[in-house]
Protein backbone atom coordinates (compact mmCIF):
# COMPACT_ATOMS: atom_id res chain seq x y z
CA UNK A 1 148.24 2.38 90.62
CA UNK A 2 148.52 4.16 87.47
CA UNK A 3 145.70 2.06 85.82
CA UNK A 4 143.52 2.98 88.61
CA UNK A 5 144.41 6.50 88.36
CA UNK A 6 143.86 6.63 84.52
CA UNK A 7 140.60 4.87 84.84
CA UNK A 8 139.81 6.67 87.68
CA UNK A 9 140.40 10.02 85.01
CA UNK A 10 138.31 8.05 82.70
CA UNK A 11 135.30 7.83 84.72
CA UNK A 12 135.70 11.40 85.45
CA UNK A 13 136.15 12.19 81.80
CA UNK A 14 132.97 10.43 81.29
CA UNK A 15 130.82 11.95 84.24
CA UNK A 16 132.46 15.55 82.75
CA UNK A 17 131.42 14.47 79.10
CA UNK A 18 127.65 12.80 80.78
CA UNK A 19 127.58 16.26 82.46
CA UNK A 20 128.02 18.57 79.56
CA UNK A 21 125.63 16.49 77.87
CA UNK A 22 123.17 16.53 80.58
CA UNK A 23 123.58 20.43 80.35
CA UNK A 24 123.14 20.75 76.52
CA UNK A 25 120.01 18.93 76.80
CA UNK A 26 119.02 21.25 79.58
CA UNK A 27 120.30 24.33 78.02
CA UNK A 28 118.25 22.80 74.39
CA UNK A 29 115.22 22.34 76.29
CA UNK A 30 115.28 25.89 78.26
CA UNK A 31 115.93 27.28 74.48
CA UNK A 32 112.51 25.53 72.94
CA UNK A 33 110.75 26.63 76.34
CA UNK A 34 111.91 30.19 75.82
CA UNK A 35 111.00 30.09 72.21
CA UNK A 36 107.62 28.62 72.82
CA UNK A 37 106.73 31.00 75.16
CA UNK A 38 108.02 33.85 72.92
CA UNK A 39 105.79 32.56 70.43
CA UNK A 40 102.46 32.04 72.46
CA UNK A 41 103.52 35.77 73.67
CA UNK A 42 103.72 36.50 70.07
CA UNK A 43 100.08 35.02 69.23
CA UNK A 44 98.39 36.30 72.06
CA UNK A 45 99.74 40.19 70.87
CA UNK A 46 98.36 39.35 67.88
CA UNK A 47 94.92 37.88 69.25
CA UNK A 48 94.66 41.20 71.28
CA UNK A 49 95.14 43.17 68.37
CA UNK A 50 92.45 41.51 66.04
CA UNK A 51 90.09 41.65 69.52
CA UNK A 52 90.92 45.38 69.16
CA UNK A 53 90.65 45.54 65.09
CA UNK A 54 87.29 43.44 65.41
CA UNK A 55 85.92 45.90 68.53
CA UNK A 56 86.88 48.91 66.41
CA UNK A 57 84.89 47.50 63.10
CA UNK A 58 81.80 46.09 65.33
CA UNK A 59 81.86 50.25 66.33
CA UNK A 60 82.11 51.82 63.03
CA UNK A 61 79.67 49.03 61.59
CA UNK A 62 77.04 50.11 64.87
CA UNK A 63 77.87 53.88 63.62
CA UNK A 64 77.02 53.21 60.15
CA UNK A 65 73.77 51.46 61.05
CA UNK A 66 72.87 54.14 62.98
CA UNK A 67 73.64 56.40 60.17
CA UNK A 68 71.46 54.65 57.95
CA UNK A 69 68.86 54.58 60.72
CA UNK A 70 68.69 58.07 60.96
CA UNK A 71 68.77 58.58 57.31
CA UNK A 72 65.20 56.02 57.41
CA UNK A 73 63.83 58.32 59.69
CA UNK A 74 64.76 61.93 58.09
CA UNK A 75 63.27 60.19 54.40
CA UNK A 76 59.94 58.96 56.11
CA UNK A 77 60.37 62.74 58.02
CA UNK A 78 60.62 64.10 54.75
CA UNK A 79 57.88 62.10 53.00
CA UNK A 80 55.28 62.47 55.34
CA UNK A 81 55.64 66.55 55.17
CA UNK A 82 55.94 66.22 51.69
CA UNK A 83 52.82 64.27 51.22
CA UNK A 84 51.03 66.85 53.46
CA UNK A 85 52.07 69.52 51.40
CA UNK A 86 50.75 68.12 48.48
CA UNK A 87 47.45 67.37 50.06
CA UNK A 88 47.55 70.67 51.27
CA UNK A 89 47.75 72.03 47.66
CA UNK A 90 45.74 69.49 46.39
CA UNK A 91 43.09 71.71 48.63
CA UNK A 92 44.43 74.63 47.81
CA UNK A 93 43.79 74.24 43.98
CA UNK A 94 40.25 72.36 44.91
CA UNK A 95 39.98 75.97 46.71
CA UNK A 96 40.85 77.87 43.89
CA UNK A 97 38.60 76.09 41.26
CA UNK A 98 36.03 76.43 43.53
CA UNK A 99 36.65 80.45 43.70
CA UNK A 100 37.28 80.65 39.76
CA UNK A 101 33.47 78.99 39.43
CA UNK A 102 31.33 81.01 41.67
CA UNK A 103 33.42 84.28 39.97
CA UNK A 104 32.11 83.03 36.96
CA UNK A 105 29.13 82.31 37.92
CA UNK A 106 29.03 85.97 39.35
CA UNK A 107 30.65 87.62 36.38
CA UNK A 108 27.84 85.46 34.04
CA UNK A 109 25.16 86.06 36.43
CA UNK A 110 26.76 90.26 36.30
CA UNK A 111 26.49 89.82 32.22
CA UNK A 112 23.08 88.64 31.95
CA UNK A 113 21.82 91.69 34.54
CA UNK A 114 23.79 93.91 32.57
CA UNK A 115 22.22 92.92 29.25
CA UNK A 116 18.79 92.96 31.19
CA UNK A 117 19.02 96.38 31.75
């Protein structure tokens, strides 16, 4: 009887020790399941924050082309009333030779009655 009882102990020694183990292994794998999903949490944080980083730089890249846009379009602004200003003086000195020859045609032409007379 007591060999059956101690090997009857034995066998439950062994199903205890087979039963821890089993545990362990279950507890080990829970542990790397925890851990990789902490880590694919961890990636995906990151993911959403370069998403975010790359949205924000996609808007101040959109701003700054629009900036530069605008700026296109105030210097061809600019040019175009610039270039009609100096057309416009261009005429306005054609104008102003054209005045300065018929005065001196009409101071000559005042001269020569003068010394006529």
């Amino acid at each position: 009887r007591e060999t059956a009882l101690m090997l009857k102990e034995q066998k439950m020694e062994q199903q205890r020790i087979m039963q821890d183990h089993h545990e362990t292994q279950l507890s080990a794998t829970e542990n790397n399941q925890l851990a990789m999903q902490s880590q694919l949490q961890a990636q995906h944080a990151e993911y959403e924050l370069l998403k975010k980083e790359q949205a924000e730089e996609q808007k101040r890249l959109e701003t700054w082309k629009q900036q530069l846009e605008n700026q296109a379009l105030q210097s061809e602004e600019l040019k175009s009333r610039l270039e009609h200003e100096f057309k416009d003086l261009e005429q306005r000195e054609s104008n102003l030779k054209e005045f300065q020859k018929s005065l001196e045609t009409e101071s000559q032409a005042h001269a020569e009655d003068l010394e006529s007379h």
